[in-house]
PDB file of N, CA and C in Angstrom:
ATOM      1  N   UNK A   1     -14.381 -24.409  11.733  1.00  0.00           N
ATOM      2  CA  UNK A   1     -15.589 -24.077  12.441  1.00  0.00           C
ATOM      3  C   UNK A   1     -16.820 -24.672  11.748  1.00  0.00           C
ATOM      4  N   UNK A   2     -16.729 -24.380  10.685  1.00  0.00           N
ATOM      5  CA  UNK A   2     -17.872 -25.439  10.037  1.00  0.00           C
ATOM      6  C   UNK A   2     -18.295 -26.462   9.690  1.00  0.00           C
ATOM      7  N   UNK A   3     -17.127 -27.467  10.330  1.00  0.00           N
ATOM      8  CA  UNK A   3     -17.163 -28.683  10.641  1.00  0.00           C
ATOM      9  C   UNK A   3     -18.095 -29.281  11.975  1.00  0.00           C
ATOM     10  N   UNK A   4     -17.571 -28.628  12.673  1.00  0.00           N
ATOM     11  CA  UNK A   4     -17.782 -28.417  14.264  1.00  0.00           C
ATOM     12  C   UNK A   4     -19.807 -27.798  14.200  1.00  0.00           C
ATOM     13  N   UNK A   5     -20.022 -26.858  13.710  1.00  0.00           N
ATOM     14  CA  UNK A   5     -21.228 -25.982  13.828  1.00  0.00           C
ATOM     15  C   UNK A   5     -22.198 -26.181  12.273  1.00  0.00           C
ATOM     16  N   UNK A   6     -23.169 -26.704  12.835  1.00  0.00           N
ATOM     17  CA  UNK A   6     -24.233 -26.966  11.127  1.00  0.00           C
ATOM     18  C   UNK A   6     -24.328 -25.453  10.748  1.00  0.00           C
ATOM     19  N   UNK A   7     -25.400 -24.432  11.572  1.00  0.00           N
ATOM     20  CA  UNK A   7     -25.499 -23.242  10.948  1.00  0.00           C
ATOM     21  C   UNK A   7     -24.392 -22.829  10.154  1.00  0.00           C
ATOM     22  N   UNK A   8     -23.035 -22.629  11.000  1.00  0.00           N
ATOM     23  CA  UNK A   8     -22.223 -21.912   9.975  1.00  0.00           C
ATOM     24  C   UNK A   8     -21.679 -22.578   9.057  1.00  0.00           C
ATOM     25  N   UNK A   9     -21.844 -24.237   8.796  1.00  0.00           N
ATOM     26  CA  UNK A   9     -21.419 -24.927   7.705  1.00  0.00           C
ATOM     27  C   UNK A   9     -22.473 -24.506   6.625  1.00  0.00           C
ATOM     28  N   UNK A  10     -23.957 -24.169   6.871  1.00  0.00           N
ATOM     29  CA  UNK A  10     -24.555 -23.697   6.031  1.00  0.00           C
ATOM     30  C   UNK A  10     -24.462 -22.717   5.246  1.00  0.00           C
ATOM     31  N   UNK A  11     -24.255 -21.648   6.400  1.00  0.00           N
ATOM     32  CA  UNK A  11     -23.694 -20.498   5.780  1.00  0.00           C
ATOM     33  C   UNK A  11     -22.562 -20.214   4.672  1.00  0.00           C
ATOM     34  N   UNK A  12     -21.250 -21.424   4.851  1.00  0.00           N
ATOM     35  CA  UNK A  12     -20.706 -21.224   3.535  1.00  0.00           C
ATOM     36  C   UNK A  12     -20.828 -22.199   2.710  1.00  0.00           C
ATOM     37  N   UNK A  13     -21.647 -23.147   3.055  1.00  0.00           N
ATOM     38  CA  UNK A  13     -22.334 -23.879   2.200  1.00  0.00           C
ATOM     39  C   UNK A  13     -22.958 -23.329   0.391  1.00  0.00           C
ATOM     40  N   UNK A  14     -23.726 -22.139   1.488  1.00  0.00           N
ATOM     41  CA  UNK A  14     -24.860 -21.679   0.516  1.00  0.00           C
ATOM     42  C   UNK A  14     -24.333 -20.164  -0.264  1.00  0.00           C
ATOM     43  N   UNK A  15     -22.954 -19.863   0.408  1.00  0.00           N
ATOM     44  CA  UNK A  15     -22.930 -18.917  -0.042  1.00  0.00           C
ATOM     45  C   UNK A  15     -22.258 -18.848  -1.574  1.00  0.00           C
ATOM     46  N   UNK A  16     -22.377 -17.242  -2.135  1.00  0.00           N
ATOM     47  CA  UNK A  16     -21.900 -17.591  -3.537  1.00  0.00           C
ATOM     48  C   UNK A  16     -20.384 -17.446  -3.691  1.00  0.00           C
ATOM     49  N   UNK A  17     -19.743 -17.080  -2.218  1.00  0.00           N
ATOM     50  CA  UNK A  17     -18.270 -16.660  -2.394  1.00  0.00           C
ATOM     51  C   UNK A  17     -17.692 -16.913  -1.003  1.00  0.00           C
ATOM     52  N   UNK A  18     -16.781 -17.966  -1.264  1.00  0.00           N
ATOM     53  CA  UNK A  18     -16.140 -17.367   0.266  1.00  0.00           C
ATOM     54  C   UNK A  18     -14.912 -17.240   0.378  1.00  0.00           C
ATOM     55  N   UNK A  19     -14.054 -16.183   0.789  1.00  0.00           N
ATOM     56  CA  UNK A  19     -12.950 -15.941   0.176  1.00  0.00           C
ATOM     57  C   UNK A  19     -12.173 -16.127   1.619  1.00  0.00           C
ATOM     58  N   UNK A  20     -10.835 -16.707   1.703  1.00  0.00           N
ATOM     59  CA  UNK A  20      -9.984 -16.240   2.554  1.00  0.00           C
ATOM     60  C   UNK A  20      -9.315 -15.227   2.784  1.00  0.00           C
ATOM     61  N   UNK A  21      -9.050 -14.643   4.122  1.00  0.00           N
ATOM     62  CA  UNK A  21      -8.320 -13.414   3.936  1.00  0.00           C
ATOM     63  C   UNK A  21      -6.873 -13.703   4.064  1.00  0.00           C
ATOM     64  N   UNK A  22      -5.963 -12.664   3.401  1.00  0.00           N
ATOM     65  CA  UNK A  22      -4.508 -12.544   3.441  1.00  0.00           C
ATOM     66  C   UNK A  22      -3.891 -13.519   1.940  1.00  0.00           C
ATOM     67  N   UNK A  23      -2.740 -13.860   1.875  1.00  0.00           N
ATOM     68  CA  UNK A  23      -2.069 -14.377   0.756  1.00  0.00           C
ATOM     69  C   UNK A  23      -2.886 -15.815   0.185  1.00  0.00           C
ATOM     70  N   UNK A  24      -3.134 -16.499   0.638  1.00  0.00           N
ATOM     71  CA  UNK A  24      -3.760 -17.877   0.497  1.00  0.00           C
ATOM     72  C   UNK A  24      -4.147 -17.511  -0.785  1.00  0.00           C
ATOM     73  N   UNK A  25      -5.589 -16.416  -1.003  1.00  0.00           N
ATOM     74  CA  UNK A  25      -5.620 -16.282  -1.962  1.00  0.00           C
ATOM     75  C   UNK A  25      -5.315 -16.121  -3.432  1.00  0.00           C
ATOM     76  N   UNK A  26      -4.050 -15.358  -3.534  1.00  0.00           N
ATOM     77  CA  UNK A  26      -3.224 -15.262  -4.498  1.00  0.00           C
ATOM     78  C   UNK A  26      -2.364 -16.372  -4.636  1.00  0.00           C
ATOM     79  N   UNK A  27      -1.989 -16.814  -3.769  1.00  0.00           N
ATOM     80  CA  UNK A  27      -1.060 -18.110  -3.702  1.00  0.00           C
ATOM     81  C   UNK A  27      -1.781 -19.244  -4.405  1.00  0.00           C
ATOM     82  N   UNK A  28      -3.317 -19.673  -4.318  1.00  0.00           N
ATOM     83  CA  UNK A  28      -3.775 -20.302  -4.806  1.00  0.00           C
ATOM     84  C   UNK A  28      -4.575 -20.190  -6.222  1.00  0.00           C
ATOM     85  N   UNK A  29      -4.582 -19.128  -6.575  1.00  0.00           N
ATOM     86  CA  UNK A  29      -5.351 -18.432  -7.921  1.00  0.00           C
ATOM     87  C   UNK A  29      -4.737 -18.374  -8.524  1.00  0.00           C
ATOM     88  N   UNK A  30      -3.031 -18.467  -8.396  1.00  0.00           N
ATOM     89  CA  UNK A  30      -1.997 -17.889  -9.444  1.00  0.00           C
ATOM     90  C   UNK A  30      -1.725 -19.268 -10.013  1.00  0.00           C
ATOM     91  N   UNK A  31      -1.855 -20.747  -9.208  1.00  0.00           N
ATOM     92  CA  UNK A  31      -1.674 -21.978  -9.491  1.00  0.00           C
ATOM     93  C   UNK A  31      -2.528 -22.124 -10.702  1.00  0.00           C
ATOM     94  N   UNK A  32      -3.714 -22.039 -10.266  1.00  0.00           N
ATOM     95  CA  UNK A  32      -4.917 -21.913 -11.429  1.00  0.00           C
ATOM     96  C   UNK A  32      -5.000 -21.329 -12.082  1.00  0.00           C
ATOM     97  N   UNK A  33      -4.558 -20.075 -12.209  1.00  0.00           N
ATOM     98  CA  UNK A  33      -4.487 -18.841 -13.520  1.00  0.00           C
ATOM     99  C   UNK A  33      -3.214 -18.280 -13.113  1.00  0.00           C
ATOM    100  N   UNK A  34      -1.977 -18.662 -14.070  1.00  0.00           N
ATOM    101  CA  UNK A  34      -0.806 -17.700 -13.612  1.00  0.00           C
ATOM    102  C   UNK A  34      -0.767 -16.471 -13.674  1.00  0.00           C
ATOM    103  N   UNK A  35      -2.014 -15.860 -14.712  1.00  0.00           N
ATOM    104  CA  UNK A  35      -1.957 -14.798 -15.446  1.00  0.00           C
ATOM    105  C   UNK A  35      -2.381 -13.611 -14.235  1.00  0.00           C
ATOM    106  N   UNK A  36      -2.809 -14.344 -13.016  1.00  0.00           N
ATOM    107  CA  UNK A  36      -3.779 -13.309 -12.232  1.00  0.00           C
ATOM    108  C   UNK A  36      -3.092 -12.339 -11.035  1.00  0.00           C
ATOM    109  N   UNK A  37      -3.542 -11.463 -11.026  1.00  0.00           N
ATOM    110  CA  UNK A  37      -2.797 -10.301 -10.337  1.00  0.00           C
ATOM    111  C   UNK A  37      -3.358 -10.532  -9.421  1.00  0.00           C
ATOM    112  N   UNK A  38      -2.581  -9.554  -8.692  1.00  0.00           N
ATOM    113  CA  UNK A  38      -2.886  -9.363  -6.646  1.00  0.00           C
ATOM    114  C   UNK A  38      -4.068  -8.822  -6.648  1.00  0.00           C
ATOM    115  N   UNK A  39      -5.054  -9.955  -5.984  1.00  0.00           N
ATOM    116  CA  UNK A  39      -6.301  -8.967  -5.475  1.00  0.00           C
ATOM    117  C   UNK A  39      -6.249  -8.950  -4.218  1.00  0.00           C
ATOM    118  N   UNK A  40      -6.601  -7.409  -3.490  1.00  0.00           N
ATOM    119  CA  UNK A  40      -6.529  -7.591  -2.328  1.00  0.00           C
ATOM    120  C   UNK A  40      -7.701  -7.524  -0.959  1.00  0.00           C
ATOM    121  N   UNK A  41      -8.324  -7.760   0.005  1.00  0.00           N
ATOM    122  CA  UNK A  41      -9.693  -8.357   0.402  1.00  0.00           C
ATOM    123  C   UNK A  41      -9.952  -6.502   0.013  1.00  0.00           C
ATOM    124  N   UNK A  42      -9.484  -5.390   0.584  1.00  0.00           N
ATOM    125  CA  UNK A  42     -10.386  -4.237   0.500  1.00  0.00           C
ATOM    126  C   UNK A  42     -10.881  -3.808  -1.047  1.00  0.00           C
ATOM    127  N   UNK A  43      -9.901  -4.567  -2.048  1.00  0.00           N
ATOM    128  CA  UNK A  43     -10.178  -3.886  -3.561  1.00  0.00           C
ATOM    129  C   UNK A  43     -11.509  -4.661  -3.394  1.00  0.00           C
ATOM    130  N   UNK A  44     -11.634  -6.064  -3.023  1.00  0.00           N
ATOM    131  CA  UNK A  44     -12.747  -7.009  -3.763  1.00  0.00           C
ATOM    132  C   UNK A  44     -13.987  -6.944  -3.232  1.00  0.00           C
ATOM    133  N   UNK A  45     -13.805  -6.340  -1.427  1.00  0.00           N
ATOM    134  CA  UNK A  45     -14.858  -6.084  -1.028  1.00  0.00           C
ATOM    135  C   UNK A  45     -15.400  -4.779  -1.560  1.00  0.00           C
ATOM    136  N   UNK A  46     -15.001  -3.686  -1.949  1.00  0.00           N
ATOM    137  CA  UNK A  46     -15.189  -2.401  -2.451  1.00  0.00           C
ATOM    138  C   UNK A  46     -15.833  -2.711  -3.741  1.00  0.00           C
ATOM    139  N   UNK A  47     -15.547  -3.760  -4.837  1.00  0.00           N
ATOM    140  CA  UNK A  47     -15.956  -4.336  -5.986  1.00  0.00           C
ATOM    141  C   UNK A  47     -17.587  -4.665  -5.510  1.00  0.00           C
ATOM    142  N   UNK A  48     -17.715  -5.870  -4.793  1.00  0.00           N
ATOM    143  CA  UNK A  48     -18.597  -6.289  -4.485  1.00  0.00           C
ATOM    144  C   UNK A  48     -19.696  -5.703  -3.872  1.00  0.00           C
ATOM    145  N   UNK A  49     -19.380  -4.605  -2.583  1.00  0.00           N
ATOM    146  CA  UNK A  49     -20.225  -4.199  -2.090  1.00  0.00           C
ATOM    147  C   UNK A  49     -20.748  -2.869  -3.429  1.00  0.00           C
ATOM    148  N   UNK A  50     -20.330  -2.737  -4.467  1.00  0.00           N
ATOM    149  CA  UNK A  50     -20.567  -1.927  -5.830  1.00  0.00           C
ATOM    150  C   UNK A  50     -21.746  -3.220  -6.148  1.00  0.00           C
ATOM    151  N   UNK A  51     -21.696  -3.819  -6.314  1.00  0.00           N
ATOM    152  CA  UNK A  51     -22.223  -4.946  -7.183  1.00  0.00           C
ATOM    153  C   UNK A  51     -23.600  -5.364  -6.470  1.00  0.00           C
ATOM    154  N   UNK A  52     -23.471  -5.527  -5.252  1.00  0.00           N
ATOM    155  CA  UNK A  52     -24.691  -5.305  -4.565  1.00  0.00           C
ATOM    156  C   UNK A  52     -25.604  -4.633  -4.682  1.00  0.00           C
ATOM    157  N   UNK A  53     -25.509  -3.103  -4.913  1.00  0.00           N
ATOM    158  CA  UNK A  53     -26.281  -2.597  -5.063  1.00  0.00           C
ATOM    159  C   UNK A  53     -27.269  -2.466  -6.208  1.00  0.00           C
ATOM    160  N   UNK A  54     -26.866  -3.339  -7.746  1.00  0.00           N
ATOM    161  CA  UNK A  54     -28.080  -4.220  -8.324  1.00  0.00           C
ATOM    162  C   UNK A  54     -28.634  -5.117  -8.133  1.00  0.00           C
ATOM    163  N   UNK A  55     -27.172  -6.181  -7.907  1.00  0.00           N
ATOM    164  CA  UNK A  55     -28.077  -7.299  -7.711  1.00  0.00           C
ATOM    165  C   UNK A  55     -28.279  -8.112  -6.440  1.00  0.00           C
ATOM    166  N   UNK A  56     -28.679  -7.281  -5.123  1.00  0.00           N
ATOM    167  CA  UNK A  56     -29.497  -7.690  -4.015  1.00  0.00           C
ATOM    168  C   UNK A  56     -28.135  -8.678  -3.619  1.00  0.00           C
ATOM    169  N   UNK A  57     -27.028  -8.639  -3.054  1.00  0.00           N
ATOM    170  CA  UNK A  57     -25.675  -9.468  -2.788  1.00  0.00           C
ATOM    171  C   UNK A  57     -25.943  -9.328  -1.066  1.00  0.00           C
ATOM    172  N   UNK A  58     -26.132 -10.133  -0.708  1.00  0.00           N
ATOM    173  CA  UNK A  58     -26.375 -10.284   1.041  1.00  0.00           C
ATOM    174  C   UNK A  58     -24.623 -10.580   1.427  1.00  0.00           C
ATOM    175  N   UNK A  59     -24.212  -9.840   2.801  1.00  0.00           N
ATOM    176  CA  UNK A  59     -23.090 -10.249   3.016  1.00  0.00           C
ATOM    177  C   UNK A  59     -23.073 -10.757   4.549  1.00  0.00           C
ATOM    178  N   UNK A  60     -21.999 -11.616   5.231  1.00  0.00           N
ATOM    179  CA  UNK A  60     -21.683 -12.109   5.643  1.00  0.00           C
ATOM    180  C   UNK A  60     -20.452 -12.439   6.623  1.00  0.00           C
ATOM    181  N   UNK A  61     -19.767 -11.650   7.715  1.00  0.00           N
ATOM    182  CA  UNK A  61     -18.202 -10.945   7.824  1.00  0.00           C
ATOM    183  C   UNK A  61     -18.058 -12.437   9.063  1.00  0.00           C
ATOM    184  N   UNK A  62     -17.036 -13.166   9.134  1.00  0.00           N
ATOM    185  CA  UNK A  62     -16.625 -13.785  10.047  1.00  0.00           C
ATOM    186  C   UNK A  62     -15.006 -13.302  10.278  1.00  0.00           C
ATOM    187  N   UNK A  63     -14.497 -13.594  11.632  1.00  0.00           N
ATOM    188  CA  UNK A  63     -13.019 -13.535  12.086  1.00  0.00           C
ATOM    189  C   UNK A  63     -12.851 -12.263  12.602  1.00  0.00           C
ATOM    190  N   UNK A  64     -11.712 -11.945  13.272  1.00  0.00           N
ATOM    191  CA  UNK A  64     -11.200 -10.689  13.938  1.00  0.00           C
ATOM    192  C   UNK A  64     -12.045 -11.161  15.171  1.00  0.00           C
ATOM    193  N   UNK A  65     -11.973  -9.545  15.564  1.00  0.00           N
ATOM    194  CA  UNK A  65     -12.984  -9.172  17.382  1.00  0.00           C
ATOM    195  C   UNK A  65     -13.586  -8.756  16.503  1.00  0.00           C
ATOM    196  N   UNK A  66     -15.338  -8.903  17.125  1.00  0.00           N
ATOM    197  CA  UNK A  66     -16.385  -7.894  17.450  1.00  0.00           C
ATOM    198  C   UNK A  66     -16.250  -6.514  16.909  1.00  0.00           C
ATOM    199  N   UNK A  67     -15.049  -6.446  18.362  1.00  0.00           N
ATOM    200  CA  UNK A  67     -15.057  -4.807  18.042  1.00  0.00           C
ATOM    201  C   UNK A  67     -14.455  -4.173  16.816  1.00  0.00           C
ATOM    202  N   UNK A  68     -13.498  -5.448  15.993  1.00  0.00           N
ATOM    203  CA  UNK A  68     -13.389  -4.871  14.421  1.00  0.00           C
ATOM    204  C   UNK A  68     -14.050  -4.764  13.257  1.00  0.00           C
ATOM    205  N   UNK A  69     -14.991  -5.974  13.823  1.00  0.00           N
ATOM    206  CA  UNK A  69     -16.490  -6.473  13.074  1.00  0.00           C
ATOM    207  C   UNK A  69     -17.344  -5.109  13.197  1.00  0.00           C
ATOM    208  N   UNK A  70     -17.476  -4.454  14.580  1.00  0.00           N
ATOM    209  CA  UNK A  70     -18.058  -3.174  13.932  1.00  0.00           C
ATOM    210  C   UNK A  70     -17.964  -2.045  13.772  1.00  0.00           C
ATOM    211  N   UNK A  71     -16.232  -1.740  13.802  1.00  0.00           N
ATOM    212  CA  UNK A  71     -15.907  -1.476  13.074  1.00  0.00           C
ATOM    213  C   UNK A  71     -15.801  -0.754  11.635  1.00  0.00           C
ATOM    214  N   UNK A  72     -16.132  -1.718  10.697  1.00  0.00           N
ATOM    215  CA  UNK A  72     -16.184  -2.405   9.845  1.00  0.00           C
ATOM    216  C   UNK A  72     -17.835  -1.937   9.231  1.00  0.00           C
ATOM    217  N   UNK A  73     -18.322  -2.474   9.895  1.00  0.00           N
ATOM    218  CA  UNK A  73     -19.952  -2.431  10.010  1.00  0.00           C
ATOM    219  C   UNK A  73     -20.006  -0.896   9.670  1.00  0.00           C
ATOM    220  N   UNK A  74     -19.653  -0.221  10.292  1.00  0.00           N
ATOM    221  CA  UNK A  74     -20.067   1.079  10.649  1.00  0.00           C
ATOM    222  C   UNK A  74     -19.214   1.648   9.710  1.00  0.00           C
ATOM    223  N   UNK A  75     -18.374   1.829   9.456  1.00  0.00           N
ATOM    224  CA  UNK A  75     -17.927   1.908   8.342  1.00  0.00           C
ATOM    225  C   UNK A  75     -18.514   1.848   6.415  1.00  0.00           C
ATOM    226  N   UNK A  76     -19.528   0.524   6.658  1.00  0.00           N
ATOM    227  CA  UNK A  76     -19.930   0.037   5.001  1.00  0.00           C
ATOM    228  C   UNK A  76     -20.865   0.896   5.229  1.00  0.00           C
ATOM    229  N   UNK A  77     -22.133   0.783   6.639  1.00  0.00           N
ATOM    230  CA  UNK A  77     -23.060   1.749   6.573  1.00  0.00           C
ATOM    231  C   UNK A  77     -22.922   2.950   5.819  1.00  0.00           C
ATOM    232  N   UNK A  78     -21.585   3.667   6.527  1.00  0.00           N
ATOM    233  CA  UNK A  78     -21.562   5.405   5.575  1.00  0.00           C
ATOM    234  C   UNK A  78     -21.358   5.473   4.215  1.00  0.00           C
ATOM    235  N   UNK A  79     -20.394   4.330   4.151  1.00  0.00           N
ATOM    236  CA  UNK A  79     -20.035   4.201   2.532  1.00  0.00           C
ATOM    237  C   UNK A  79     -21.175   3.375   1.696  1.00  0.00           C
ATOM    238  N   UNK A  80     -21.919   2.540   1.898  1.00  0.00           N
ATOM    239  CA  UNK A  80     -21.843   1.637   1.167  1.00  0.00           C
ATOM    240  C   UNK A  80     -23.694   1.135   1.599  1.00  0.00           C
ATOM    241  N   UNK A  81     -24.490   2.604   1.818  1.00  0.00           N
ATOM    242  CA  UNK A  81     -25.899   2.390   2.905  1.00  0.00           C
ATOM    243  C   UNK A  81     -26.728   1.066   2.458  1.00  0.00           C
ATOM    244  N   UNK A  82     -26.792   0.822   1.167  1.00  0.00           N
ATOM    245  CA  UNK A  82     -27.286  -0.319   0.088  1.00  0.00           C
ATOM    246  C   UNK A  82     -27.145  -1.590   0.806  1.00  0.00           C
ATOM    247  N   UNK A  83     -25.697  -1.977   0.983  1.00  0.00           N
ATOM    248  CA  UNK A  83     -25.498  -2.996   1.431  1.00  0.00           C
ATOM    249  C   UNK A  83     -26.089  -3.851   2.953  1.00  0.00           C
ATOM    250  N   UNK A  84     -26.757  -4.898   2.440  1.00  0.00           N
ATOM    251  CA  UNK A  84     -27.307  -5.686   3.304  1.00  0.00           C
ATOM    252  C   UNK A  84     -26.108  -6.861   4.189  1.00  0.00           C
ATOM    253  N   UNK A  85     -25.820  -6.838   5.116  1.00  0.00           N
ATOM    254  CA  UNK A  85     -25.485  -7.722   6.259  1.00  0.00           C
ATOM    255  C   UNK A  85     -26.036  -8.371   6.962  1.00  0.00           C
ATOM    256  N   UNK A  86     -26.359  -9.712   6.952  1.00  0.00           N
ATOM    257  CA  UNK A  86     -26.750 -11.014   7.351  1.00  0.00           C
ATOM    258  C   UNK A  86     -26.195 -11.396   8.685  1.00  0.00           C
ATOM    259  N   UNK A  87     -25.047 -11.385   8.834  1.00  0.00           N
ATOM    260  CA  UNK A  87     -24.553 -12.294   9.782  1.00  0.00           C
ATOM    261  C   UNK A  87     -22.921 -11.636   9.779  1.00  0.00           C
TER     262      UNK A  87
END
């Protein structure tokens, strides 16, 4: 998609993280660090959206439906009121 679309090539252009969801991740981190354990997207988002709340971490949710997107949304709101969502 971000081939195809400038905005959202920007978007992970500029961002400071962009992670894939599901195995990819581990599959490819373990190449680079054998040493590294299973992280999984809810531990890291739960990490992060912690981390936000010093240092000003804007977030960013692409994929799924909508309707899991808010989901989701509505969800960080109760938990997580700090956290800023962009896009």
């Amino acid at each position: 998609m971000a081939h195809d679309d400038p905005q959202y090539y920007k978007v992970q252009a500029e961002s400071l993280l962009s992670v894939p969801d599901g195995k990819p991740l581990s599959v490819i981190g373990r190449k680079k660090f054998p040493q590294m354990n299973r992280v999984t997207g809810p531990d890291l988002m739960r990490r992060l959206f912690e981390e936000s709340k010093e240092k000003k971490i804007r977030h960013y949710f692409y994929g799924t439906t909508q309707e899991n997107i808010n989901a989701l949304l509505e969800k960080i709101k109760k938990e997580y009121p700090w956290v800023e969502v962009v896009g």
